[in-house]
N, C-alpha and C. Protein backbone atom coordinates (compact mmCIF):
# COMPACT_ATOMS: atom_id res chain seq x y z
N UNK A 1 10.91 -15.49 12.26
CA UNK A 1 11.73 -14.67 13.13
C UNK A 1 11.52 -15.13 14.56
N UNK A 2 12.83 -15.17 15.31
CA UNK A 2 12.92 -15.89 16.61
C UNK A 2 13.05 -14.22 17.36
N UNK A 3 12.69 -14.23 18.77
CA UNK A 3 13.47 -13.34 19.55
C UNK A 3 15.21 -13.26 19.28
N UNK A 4 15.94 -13.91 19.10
CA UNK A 4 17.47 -13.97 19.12
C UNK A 4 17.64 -13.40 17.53
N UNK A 5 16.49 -13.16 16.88
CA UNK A 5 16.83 -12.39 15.65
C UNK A 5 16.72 -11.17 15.69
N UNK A 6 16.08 -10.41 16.66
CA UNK A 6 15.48 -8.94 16.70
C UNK A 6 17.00 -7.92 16.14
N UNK A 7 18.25 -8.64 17.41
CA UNK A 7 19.25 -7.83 16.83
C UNK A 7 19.50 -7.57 15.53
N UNK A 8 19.84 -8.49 14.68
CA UNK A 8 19.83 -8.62 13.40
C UNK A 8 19.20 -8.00 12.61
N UNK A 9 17.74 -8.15 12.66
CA UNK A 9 16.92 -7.09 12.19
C UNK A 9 16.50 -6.21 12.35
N UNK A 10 16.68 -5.64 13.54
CA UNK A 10 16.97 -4.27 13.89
C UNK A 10 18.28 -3.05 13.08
N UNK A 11 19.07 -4.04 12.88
CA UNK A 11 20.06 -3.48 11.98
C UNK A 11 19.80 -2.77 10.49
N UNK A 12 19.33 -3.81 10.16
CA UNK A 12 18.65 -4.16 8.29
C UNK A 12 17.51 -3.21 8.42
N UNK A 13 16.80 -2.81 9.70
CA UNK A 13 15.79 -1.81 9.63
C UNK A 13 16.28 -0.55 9.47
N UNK A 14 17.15 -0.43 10.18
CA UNK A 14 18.24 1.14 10.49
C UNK A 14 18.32 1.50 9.04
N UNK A 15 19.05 0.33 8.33
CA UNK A 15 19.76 0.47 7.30
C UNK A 15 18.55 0.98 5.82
N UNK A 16 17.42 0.00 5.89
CA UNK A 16 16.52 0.21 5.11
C UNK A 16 15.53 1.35 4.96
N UNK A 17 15.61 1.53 6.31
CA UNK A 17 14.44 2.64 6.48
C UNK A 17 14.94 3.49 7.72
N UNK A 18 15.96 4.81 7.04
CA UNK A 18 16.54 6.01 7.67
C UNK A 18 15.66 6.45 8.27
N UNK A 19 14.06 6.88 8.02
CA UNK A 19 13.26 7.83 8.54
C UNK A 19 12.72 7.05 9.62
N UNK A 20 12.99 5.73 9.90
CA UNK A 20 12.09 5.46 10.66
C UNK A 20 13.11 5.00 12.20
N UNK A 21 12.93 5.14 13.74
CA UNK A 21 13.27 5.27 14.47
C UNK A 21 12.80 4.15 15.39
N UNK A 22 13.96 3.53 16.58
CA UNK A 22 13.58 2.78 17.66
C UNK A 22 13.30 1.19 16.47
N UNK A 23 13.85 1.26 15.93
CA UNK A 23 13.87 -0.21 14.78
C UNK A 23 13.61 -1.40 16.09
N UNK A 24 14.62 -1.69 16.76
CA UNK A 24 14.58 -2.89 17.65
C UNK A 24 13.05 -2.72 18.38
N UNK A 25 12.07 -1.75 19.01
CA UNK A 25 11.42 -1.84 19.58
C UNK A 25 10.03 -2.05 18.67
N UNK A 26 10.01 -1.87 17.72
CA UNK A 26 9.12 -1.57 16.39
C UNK A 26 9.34 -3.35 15.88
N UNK A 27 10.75 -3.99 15.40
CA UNK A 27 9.89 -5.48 15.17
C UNK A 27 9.64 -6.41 16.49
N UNK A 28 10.32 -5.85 17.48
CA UNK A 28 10.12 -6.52 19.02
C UNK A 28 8.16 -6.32 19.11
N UNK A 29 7.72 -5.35 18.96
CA UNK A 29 6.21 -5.27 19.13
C UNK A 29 5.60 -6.37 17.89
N UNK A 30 6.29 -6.27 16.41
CA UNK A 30 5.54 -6.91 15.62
C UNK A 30 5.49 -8.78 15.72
N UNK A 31 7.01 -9.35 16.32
CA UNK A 31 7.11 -10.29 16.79
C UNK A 31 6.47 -11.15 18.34
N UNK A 32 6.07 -10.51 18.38
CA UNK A 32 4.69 -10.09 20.02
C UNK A 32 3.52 -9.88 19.24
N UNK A 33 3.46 -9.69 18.16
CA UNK A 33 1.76 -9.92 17.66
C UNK A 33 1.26 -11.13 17.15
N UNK A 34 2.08 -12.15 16.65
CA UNK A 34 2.17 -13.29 16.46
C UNK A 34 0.41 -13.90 17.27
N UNK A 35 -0.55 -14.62 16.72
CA UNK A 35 0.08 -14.85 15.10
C UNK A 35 -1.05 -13.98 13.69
N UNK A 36 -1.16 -12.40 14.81
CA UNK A 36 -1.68 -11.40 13.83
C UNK A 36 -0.59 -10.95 12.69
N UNK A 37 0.52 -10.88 13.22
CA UNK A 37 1.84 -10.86 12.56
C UNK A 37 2.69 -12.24 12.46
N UNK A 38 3.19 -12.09 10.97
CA UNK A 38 3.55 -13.34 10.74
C UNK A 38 5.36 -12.71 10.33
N UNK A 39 6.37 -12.70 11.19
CA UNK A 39 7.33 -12.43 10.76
C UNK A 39 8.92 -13.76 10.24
N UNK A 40 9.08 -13.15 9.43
CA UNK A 40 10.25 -13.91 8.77
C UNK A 40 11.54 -13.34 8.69
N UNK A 41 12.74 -14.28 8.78
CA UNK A 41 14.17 -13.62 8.46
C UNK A 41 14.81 -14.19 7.06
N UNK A 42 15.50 -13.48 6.38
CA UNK A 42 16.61 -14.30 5.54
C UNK A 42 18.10 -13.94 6.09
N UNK A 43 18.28 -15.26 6.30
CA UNK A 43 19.99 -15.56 6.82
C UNK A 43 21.11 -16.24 5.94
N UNK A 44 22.05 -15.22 6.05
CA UNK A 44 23.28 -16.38 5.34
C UNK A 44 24.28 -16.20 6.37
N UNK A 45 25.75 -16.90 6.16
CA UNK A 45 26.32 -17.20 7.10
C UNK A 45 27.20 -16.27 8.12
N UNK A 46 26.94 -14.70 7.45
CA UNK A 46 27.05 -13.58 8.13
C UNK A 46 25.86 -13.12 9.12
N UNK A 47 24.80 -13.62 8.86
CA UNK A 47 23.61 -13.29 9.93
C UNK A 47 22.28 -12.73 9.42
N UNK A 48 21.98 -12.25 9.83
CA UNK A 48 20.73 -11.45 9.34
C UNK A 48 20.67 -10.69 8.19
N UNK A 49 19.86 -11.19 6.81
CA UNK A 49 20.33 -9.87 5.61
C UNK A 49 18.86 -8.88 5.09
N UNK A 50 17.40 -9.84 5.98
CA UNK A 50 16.36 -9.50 5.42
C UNK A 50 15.20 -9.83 6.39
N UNK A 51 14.21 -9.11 6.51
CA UNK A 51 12.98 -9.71 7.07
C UNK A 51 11.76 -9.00 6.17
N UNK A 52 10.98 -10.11 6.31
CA UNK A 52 9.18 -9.75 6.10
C UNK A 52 8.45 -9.76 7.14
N UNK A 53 7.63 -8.80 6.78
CA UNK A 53 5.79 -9.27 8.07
C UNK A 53 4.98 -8.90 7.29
N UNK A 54 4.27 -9.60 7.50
CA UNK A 54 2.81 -10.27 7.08
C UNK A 54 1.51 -9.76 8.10
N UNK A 55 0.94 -9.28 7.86
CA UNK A 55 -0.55 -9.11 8.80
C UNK A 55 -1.47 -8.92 7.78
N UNK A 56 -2.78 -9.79 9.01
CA UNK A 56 -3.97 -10.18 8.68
C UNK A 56 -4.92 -8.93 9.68
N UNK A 57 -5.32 -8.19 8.37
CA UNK A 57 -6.11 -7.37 8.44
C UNK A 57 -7.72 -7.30 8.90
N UNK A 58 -8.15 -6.47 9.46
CA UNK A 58 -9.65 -6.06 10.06
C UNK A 58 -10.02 -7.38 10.80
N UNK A 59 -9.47 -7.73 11.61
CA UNK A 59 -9.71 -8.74 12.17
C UNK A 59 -9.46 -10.69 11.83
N UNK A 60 -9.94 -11.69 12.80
CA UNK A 60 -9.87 -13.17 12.38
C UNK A 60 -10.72 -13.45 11.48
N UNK A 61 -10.51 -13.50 10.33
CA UNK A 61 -11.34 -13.98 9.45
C UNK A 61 -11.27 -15.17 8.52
N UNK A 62 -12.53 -16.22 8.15
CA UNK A 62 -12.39 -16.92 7.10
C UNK A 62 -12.06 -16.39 5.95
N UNK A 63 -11.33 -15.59 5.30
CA UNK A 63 -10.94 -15.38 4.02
C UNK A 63 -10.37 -13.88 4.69
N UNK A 64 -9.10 -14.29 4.49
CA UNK A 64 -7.99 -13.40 5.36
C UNK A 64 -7.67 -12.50 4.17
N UNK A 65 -7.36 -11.17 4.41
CA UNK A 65 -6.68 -9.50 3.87
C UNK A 65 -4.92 -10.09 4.44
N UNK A 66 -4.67 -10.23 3.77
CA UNK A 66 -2.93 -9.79 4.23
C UNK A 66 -2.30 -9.15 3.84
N UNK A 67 -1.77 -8.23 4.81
CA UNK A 67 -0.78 -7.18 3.95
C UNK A 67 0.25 -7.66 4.69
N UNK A 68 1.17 -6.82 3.50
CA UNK A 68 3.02 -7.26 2.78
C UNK A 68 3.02 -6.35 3.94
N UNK A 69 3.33 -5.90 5.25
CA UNK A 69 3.49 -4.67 5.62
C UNK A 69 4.77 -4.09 5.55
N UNK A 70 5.66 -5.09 5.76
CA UNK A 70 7.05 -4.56 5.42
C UNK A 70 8.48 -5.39 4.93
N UNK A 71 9.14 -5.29 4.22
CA UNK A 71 9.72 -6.23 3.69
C UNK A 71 11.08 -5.51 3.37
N UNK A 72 12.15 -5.63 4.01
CA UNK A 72 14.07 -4.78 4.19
C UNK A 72 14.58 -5.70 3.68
N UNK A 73 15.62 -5.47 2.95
CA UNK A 73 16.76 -6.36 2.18
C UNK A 73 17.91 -5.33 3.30
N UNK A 74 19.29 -5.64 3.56
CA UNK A 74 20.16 -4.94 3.92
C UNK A 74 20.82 -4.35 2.81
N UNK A 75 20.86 -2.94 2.42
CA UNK A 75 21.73 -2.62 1.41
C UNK A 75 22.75 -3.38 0.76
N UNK A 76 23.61 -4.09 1.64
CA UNK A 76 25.32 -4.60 0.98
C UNK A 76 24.36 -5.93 0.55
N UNK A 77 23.14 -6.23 0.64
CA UNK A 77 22.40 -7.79 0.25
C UNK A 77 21.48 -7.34 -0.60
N UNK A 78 21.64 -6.10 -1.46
CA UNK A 78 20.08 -5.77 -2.38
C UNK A 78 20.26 -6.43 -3.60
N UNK A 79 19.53 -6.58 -4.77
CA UNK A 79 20.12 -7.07 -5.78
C UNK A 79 20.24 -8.24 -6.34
N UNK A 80 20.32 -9.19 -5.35
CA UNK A 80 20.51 -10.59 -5.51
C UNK A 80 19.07 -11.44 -5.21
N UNK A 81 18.46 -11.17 -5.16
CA UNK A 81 17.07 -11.80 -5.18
C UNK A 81 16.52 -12.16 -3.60
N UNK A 82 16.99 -11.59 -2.84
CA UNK A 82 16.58 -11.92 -1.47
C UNK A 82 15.23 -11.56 -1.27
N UNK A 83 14.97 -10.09 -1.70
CA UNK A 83 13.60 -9.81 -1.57
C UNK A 83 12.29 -11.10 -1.85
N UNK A 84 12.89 -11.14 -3.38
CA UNK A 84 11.97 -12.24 -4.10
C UNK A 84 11.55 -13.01 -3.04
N UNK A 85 12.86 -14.27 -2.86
CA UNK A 85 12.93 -15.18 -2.07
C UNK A 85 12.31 -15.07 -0.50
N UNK A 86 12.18 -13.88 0.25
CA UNK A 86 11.22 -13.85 1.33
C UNK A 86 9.86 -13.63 1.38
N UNK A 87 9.33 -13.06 0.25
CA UNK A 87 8.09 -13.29 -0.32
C UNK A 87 7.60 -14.80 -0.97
N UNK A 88 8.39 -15.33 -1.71
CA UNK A 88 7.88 -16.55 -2.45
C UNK A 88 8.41 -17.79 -1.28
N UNK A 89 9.25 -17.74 -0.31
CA UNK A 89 9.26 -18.98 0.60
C UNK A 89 8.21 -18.46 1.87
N UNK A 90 7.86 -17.16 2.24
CA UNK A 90 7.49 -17.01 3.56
C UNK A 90 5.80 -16.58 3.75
N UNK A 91 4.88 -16.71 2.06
CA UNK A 91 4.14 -16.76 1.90
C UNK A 91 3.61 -18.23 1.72
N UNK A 92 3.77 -19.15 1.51
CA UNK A 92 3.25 -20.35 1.56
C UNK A 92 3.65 -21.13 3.18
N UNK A 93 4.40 -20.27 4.33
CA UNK A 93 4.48 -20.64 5.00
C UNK A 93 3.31 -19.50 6.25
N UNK A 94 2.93 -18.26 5.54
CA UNK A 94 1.82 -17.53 6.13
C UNK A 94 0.63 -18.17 5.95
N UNK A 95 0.71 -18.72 4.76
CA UNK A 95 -0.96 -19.50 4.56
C UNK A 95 -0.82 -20.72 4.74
N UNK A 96 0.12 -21.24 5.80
CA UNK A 96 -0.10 -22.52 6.23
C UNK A 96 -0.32 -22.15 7.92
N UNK A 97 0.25 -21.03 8.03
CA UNK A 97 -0.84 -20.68 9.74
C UNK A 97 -1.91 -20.46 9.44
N UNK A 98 -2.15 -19.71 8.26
CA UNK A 98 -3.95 -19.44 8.42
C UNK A 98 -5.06 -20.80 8.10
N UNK A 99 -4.30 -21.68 7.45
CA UNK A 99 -5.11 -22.39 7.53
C UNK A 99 -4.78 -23.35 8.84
N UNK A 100 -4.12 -23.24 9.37
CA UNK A 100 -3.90 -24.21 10.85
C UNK A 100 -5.05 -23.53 11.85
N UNK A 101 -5.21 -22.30 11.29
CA UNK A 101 -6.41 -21.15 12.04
C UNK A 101 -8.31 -21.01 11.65
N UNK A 102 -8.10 -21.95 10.58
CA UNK A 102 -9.01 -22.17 9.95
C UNK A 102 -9.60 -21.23 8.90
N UNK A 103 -8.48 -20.43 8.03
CA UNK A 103 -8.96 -19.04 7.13
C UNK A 103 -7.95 -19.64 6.11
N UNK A 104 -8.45 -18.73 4.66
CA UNK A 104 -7.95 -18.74 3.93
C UNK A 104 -7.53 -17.40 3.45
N UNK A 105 -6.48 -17.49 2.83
CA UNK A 105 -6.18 -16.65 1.74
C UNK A 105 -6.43 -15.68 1.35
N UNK A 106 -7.36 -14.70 0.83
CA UNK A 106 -8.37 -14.27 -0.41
C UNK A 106 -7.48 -12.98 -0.76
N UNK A 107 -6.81 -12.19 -0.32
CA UNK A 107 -5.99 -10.93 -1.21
C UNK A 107 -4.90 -10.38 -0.32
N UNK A 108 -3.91 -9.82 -1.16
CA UNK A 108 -2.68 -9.26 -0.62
C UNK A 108 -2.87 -7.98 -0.70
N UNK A 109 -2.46 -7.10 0.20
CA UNK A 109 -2.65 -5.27 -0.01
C UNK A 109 -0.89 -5.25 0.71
N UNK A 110 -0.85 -4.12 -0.24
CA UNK A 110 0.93 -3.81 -0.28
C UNK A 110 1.06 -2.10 -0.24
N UNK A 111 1.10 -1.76 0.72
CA UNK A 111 1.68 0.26 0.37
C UNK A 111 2.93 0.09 0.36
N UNK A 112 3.40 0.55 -0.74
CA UNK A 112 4.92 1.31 -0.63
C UNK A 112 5.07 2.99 -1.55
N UNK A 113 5.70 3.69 -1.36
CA UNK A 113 6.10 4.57 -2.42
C UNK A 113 5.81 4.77 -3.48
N UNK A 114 5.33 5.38 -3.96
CA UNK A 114 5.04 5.50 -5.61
C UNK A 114 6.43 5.14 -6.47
N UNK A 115 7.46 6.22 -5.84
CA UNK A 115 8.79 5.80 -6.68
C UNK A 115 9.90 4.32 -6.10
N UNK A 116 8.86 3.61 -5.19
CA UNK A 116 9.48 2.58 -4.76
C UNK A 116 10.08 1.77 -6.48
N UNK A 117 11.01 0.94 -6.43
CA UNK A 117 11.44 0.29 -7.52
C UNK A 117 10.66 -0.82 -7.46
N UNK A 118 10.77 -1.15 -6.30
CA UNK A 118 9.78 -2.26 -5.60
C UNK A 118 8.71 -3.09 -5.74
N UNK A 119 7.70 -1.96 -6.38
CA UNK A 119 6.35 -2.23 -6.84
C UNK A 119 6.74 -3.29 -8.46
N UNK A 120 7.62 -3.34 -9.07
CA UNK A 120 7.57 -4.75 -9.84
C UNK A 120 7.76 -6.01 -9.37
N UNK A 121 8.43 -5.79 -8.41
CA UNK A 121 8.89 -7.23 -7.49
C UNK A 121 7.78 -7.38 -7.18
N UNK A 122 6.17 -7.14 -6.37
CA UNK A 122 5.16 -7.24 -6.04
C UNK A 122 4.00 -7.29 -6.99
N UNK A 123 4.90 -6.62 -8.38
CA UNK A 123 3.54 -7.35 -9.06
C UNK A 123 4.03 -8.90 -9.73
N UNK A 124 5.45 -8.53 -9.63
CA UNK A 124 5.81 -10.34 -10.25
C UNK A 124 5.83 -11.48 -9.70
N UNK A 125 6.16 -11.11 -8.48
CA UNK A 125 5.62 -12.53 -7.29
C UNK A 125 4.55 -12.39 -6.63
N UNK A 126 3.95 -11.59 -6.53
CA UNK A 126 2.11 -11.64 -6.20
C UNK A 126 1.04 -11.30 -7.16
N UNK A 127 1.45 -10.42 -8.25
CA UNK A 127 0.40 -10.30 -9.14
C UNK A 127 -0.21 -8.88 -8.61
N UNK A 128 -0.30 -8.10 -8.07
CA UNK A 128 -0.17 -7.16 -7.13
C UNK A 128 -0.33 -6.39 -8.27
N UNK A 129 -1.72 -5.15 -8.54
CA UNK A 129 -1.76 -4.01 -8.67
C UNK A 129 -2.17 -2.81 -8.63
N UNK A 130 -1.38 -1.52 -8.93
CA UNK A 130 -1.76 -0.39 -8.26
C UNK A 130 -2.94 -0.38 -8.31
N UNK A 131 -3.71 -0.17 -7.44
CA UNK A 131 -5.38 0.19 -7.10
C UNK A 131 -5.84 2.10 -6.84
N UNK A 132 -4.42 2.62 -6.25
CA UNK A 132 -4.78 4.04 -6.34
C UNK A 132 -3.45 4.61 -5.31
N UNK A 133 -3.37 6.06 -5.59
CA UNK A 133 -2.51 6.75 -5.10
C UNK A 133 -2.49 7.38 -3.59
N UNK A 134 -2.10 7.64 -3.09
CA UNK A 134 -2.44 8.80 -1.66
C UNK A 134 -1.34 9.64 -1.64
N UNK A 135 -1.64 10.81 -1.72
CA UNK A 135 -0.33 11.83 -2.05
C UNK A 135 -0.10 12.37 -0.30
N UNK A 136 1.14 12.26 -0.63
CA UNK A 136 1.59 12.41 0.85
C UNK A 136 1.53 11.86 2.12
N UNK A 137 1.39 10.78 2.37
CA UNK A 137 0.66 9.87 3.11
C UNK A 137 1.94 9.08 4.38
N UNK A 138 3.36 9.08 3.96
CA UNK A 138 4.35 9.19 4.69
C UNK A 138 5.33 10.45 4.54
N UNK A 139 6.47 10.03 3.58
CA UNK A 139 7.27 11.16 3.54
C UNK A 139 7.36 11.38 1.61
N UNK A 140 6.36 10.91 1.16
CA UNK A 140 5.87 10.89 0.27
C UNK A 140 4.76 10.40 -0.65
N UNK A 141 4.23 10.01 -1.91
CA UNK A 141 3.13 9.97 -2.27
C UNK A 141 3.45 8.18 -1.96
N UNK A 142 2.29 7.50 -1.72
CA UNK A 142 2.40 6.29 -1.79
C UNK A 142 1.01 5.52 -2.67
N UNK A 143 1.43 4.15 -2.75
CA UNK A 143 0.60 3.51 -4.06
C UNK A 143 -0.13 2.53 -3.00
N UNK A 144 -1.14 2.46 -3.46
CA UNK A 144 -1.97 0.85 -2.72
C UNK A 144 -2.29 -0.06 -3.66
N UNK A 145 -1.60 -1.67 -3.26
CA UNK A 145 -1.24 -2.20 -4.44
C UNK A 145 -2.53 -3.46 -3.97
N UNK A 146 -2.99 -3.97 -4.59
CA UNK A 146 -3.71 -5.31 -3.89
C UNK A 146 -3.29 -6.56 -5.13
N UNK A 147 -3.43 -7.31 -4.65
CA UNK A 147 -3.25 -9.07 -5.55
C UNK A 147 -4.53 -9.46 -5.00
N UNK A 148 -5.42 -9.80 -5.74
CA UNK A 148 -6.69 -10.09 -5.18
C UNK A 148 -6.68 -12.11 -5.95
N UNK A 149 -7.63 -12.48 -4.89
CA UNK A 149 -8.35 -13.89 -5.23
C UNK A 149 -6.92 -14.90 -5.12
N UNK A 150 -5.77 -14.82 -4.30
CA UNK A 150 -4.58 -15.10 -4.34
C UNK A 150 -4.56 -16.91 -3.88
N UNK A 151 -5.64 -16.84 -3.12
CA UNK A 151 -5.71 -18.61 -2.10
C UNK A 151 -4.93 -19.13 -3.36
């Protein structure tokens, strides 16, 4: 993700996530954390249809925590494998900063929803699983998913 993408994904945020507010200023901060945040777009020739971010947890470490922190398909783009595809191209391009940083790898942690649909896509392209519940924890119960030993 470039600055000249924020518009774009500011949109796909609106769209993905109703409850959540000020979208443009929210990945504008996460694209400014760089390179604690590792953000990505998927584009086709209409513009913006998807983004990921990536962060490396409890600090710089040789054997890096990364969490999925957030990952939007645009509604009229769900379905078609975009999700997949920003996880499986934009993860071998997260662990090629960390190792330009001198860390590796070592586990993925993922919260989403309990009734997210979601949580198969994360266990099929990361291996990702539920580790435990937290009831009520946004605007509902959510799952903590980890993929451990991932390098």
């Amino acid at each position: 993700m470039e600055g000249a993408d924020l518009n774009g994904a500011a949109e796909v945020h609106q769209l993905a996530f109703v409850r959540q507010q000020r979208s443009y200023e929210w990945l504008a901060c996460n694209l400014n954390a760089f390179p604690r945040i590792l953000c990505f777009v998927a584009e086709n020739e209409q513009g913006i249809v998807g983004y990921i971010n990536w962060i490396q947890k409890s600090g710089f470490r040789p054997d890096v925590v990364l969490e999925l922190e957030q990952l939007a398909v645009s509604p009229h783009h769900q379905g078609k494998g975009i999700g997949r595809r920003l996880i499986m191209e934009s993860l071998p391009l997260a662990k090629k900063q960390l190792a330009k940083d001198g860390s590796l790898l070592k586990h993925i942690l993922v919260t989403t929803r309990a009734d997210n649909f979601a949580q198969q896509l994360y266990k099929s392209t990361l291996g990702a699983e539920v580790e435990t519940t937290i009831s009520q924890l946004y605007s509902a119960d959510e799952v903590l998913m980890i993929a451990r030993n991932v390098n």
